[in-house]
PDB file of N, CA and C in Angstrom:
ATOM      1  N   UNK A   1     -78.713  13.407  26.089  1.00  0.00           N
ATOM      2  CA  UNK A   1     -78.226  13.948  24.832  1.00  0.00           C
ATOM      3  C   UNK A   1     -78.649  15.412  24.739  1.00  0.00           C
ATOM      4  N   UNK A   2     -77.465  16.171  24.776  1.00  0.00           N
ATOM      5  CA  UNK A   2     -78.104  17.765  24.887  1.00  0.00           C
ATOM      6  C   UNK A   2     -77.308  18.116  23.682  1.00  0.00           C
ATOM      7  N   UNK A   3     -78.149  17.793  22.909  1.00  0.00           N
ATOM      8  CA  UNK A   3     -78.253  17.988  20.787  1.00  0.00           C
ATOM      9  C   UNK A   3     -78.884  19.153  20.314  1.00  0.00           C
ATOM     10  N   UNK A   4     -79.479  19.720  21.115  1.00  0.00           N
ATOM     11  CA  UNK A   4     -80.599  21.255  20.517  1.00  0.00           C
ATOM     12  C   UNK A   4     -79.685  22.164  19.483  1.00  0.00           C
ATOM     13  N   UNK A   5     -78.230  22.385  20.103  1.00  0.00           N
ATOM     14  CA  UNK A   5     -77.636  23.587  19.757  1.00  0.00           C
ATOM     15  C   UNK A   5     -76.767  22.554  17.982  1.00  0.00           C
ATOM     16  N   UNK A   6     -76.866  21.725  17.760  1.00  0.00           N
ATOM     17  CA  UNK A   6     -76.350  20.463  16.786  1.00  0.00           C
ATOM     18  C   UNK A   6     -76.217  21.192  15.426  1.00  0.00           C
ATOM     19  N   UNK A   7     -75.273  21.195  14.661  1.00  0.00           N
ATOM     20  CA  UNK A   7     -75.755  21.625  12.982  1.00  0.00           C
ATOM     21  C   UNK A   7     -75.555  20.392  12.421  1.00  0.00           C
ATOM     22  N   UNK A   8     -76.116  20.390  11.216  1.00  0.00           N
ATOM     23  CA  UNK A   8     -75.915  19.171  10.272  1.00  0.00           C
ATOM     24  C   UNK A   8     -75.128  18.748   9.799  1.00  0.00           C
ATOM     25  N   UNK A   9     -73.679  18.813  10.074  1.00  0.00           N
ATOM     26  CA  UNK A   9     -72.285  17.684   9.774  1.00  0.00           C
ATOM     27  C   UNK A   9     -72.062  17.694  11.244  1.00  0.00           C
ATOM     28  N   UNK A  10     -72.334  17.969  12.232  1.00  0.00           N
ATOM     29  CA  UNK A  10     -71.718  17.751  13.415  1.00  0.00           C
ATOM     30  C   UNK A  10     -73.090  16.697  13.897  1.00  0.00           C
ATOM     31  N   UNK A  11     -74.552  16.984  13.917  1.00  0.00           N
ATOM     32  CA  UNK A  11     -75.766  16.285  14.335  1.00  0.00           C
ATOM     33  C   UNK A  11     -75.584  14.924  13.362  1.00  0.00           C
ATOM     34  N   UNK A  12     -75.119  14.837  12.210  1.00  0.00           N
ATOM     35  CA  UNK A  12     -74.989  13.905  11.550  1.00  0.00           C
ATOM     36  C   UNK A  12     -73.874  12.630  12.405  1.00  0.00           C
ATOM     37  N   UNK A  13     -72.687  13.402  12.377  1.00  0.00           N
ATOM     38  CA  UNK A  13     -71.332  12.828  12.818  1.00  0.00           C
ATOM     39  C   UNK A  13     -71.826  11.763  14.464  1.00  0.00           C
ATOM     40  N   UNK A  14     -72.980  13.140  15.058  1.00  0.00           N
ATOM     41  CA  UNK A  14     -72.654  12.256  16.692  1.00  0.00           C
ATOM     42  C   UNK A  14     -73.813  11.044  16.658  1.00  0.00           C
ATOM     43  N   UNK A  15     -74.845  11.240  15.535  1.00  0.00           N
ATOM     44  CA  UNK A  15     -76.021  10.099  15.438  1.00  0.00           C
ATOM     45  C   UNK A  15     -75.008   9.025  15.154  1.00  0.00           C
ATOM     46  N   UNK A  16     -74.203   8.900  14.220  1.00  0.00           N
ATOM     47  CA  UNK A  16     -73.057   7.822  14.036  1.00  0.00           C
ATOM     48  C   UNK A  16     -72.588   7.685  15.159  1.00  0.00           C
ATOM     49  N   UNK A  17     -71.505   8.332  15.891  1.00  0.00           N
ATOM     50  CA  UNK A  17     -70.934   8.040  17.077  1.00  0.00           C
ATOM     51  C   UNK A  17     -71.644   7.034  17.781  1.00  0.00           C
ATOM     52  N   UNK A  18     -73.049   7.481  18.544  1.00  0.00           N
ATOM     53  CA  UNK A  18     -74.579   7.073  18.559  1.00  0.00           C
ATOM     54  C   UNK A  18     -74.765   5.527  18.400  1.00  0.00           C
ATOM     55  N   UNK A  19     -74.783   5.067  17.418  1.00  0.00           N
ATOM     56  CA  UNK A  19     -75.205   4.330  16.612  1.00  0.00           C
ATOM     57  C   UNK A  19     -76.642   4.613  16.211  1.00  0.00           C
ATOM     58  N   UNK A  20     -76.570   5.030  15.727  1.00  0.00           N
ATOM     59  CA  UNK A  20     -78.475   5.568  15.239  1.00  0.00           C
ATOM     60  C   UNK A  20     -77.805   4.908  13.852  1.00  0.00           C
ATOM     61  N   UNK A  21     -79.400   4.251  13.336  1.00  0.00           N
ATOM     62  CA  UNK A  21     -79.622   3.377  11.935  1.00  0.00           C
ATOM     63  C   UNK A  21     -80.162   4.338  11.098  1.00  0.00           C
ATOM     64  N   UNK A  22     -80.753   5.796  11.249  1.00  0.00           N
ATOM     65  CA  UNK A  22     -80.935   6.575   9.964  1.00  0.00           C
ATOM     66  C   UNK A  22     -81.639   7.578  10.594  1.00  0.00           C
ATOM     67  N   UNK A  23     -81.149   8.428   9.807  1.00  0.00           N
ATOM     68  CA  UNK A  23     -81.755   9.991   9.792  1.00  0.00           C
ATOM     69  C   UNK A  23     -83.027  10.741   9.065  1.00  0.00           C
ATOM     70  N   UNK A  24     -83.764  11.000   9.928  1.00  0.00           N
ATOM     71  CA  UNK A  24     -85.288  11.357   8.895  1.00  0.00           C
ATOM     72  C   UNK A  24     -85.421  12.830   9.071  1.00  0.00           C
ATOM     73  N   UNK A  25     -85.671  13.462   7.876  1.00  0.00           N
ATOM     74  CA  UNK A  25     -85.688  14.680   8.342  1.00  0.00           C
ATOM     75  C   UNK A  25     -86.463  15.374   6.683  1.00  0.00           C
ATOM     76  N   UNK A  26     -86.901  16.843   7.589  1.00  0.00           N
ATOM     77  CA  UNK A  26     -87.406  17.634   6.580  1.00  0.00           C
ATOM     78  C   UNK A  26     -86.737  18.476   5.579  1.00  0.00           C
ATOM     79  N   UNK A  27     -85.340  18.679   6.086  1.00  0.00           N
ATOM     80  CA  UNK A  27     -84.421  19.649   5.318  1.00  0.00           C
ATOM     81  C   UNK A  27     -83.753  19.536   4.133  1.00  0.00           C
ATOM     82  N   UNK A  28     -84.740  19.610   2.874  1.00  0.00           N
ATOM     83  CA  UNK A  28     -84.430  19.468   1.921  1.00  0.00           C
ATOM     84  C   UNK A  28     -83.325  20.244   1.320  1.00  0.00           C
ATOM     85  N   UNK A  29     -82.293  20.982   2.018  1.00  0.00           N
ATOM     86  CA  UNK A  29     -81.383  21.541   2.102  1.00  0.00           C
ATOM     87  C   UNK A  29     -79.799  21.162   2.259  1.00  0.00           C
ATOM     88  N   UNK A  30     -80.243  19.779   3.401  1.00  0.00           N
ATOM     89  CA  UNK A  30     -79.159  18.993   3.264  1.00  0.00           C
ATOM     90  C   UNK A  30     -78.327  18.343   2.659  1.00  0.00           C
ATOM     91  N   UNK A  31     -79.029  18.315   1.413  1.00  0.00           N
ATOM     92  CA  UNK A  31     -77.873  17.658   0.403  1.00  0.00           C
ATOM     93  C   UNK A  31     -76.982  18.902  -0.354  1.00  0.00           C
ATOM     94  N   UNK A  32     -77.554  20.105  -0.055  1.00  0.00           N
ATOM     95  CA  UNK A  32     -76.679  20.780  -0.731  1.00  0.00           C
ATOM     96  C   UNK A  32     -75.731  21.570   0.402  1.00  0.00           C
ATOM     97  N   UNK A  33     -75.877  20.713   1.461  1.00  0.00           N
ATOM     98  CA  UNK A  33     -75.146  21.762   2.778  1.00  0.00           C
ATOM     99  C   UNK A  33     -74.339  20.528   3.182  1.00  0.00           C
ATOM    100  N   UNK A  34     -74.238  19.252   2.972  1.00  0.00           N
ATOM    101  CA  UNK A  34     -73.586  18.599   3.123  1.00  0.00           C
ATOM    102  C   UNK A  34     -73.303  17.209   2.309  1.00  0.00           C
ATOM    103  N   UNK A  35     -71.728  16.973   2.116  1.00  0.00           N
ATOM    104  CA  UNK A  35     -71.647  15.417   1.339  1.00  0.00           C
ATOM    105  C   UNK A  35     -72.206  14.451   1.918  1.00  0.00           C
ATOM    106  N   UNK A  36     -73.679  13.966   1.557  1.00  0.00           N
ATOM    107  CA  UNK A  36     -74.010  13.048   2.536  1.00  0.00           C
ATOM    108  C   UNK A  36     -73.359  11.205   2.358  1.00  0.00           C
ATOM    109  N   UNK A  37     -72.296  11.344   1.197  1.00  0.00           N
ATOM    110  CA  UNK A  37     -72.273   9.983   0.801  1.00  0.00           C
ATOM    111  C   UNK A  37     -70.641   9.899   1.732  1.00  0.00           C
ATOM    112  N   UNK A  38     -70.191  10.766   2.511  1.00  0.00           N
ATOM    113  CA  UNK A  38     -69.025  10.287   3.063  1.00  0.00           C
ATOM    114  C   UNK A  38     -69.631   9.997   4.929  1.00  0.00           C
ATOM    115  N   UNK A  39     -71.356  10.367   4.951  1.00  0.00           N
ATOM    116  CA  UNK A  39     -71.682   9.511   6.206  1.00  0.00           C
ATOM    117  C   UNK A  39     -72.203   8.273   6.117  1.00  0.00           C
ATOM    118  N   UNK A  40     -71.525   7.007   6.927  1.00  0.00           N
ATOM    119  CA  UNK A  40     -72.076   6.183   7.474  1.00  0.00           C
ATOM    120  C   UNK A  40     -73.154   5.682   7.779  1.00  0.00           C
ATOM    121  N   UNK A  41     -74.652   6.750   7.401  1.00  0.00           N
ATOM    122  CA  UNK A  41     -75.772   6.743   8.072  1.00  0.00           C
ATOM    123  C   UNK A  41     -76.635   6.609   6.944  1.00  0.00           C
ATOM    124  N   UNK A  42     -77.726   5.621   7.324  1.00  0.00           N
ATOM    125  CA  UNK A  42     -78.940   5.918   6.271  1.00  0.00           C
ATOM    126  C   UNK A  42     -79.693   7.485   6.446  1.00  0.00           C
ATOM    127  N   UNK A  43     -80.170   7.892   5.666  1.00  0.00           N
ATOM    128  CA  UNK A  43     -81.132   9.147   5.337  1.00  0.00           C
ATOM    129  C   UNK A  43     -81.672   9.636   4.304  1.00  0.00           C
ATOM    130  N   UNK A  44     -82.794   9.801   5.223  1.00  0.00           N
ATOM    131  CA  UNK A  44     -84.305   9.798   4.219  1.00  0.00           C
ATOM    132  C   UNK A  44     -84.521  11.356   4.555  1.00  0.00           C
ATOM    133  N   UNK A  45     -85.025  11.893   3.228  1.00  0.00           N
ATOM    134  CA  UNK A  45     -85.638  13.237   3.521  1.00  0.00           C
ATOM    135  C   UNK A  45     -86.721  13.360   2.912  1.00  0.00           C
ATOM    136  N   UNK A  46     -87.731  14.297   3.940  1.00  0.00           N
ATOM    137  CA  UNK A  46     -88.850  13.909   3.588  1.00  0.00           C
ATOM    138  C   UNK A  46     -89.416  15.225   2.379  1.00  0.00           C
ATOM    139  N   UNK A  47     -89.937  15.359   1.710  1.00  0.00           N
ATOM    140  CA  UNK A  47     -90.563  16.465   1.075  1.00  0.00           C
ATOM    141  C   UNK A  47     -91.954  16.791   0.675  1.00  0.00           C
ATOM    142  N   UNK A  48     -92.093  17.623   2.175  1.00  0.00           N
ATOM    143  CA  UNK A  48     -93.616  18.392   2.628  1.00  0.00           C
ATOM    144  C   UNK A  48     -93.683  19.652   2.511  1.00  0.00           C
ATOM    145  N   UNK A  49     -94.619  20.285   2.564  1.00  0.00           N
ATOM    146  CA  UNK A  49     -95.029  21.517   2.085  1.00  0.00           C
ATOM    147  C   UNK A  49     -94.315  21.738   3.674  1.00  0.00           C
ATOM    148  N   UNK A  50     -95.185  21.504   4.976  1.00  0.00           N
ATOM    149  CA  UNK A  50     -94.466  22.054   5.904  1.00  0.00           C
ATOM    150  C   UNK A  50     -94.265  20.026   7.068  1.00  0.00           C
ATOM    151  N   UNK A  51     -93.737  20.511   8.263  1.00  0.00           N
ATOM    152  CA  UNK A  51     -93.775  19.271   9.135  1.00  0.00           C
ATOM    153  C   UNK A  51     -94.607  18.915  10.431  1.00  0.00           C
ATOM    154  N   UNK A  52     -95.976  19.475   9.582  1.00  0.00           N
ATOM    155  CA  UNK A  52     -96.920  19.710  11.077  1.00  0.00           C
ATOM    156  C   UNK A  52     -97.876  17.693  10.716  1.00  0.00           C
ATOM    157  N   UNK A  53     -98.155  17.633  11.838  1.00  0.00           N
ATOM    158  CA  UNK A  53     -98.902  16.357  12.444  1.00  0.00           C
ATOM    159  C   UNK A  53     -99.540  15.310  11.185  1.00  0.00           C
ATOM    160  N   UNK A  54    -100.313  17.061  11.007  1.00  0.00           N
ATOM    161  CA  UNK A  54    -101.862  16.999   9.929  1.00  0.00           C
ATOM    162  C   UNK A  54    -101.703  16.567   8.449  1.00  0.00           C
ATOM    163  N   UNK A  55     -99.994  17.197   7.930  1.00  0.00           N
ATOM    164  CA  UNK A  55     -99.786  17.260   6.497  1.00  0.00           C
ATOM    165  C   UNK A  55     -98.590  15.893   6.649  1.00  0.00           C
ATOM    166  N   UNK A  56     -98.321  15.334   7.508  1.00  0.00           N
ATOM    167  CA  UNK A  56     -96.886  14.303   7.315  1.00  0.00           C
ATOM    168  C   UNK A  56     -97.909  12.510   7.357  1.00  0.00           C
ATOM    169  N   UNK A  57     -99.121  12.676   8.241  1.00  0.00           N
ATOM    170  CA  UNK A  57    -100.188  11.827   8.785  1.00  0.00           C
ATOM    171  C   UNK A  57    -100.508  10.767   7.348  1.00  0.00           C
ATOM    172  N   UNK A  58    -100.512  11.443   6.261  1.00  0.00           N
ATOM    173  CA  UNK A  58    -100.920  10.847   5.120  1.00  0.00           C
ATOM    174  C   UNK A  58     -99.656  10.254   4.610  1.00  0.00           C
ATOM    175  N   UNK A  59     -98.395  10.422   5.078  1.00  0.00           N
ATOM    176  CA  UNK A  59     -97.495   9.565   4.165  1.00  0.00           C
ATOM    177  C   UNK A  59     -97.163   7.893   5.468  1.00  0.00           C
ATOM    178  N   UNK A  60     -97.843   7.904   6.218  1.00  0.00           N
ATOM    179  CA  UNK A  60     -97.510   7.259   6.753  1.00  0.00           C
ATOM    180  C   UNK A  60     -97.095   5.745   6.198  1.00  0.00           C
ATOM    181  N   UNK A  61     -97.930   5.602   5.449  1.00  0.00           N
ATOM    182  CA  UNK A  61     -98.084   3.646   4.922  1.00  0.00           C
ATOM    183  C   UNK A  61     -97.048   3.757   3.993  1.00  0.00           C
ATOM    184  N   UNK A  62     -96.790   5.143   3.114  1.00  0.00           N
ATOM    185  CA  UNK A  62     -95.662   5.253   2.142  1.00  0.00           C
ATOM    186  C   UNK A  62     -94.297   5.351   3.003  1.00  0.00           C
ATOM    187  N   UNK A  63     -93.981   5.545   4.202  1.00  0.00           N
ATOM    188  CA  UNK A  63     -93.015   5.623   5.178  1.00  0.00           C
ATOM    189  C   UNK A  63     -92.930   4.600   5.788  1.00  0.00           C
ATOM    190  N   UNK A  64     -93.457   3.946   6.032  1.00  0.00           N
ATOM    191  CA  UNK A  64     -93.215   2.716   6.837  1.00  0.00           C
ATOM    192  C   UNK A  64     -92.706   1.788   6.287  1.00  0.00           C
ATOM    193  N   UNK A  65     -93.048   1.568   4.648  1.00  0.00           N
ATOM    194  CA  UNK A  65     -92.528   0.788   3.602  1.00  0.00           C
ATOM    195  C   UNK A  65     -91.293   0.862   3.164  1.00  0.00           C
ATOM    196  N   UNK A  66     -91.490   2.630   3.069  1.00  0.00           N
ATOM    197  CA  UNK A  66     -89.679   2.670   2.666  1.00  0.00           C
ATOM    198  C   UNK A  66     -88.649   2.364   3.811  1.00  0.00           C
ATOM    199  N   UNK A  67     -89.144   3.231   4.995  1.00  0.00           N
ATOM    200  CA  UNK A  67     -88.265   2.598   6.156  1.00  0.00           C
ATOM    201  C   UNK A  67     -87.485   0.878   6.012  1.00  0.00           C
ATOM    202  N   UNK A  68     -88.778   0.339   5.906  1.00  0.00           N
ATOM    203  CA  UNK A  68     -88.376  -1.329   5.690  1.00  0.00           C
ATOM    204  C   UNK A  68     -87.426  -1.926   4.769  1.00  0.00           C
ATOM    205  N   UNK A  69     -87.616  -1.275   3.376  1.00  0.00           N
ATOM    206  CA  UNK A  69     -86.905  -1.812   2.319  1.00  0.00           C
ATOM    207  C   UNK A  69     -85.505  -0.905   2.251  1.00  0.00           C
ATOM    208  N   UNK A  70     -85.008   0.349   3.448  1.00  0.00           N
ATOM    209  CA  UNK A  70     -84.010   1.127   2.984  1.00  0.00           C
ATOM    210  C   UNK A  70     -83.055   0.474   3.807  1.00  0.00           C
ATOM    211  N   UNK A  71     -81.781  -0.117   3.302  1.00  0.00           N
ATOM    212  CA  UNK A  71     -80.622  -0.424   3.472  1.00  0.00           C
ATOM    213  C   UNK A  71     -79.560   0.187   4.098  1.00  0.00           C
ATOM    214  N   UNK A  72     -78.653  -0.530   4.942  1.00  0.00           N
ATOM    215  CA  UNK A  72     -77.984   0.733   5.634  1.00  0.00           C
ATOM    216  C   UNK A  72     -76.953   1.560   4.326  1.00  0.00           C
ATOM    217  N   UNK A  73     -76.672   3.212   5.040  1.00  0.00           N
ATOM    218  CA  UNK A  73     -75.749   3.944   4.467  1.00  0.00           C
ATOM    219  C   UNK A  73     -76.675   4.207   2.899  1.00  0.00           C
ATOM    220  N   UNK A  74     -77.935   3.935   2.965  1.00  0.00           N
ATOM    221  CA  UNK A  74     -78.655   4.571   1.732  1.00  0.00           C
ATOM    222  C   UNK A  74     -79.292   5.571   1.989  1.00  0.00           C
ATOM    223  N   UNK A  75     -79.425   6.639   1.153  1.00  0.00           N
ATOM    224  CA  UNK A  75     -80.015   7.707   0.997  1.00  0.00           C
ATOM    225  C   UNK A  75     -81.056   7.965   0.044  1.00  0.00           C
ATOM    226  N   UNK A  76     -82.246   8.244   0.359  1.00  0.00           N
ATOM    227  CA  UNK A  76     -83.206   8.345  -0.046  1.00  0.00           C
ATOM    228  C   UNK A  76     -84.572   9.426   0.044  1.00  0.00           C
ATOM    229  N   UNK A  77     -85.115   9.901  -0.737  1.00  0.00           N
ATOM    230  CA  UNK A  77     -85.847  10.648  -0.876  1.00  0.00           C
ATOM    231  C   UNK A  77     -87.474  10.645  -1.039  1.00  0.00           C
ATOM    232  N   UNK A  78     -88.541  10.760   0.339  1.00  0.00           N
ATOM    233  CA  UNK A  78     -89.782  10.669   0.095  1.00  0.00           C
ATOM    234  C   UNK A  78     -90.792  12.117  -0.392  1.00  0.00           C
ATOM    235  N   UNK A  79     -91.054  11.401  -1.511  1.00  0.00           N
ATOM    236  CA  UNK A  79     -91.965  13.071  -2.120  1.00  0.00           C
ATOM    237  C   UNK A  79     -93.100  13.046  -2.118  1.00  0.00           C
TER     238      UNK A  79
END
């Protein structure tokens, strides 16, 4: 998968193609850069100060939970 060069309605589109079960990501930007309710895909965005090791480490038990209980094609938001 040579995805590096990907923007976010096209990186979205080929995780579907894909079959990928959901999208996790930091870019709290995405909802205003794209309709996310006409993709197919679950996605979660996360909201951190930044996405280093040290500061994401503490949401872990709160991530793992939501992972579990999120449904496909839902979108959701961890703060």
């Amino acid at each position: 998968m040579k995805w590096n060069s990907k923007q976010n309605g096209e990186l979205i589109s080929l995780m579907i193609k894909q079959k990928f079960d959901i999208l996790i990501t930091f870019d709290q930007n995405l909802i205003y850069q794209q309709n996310l309710e006409k993709y197919k895909i679950s996605i979660l965005i996360i909201n951190t100060k930044n996405n280093q090791f040290e500061t994401i480490k503490h949401f872990e038990i709160k991530l793992n939970k939501l992972l579990n209980q999120m449904k496909f094609n839902e979108k959701k938001f961890l703060i």
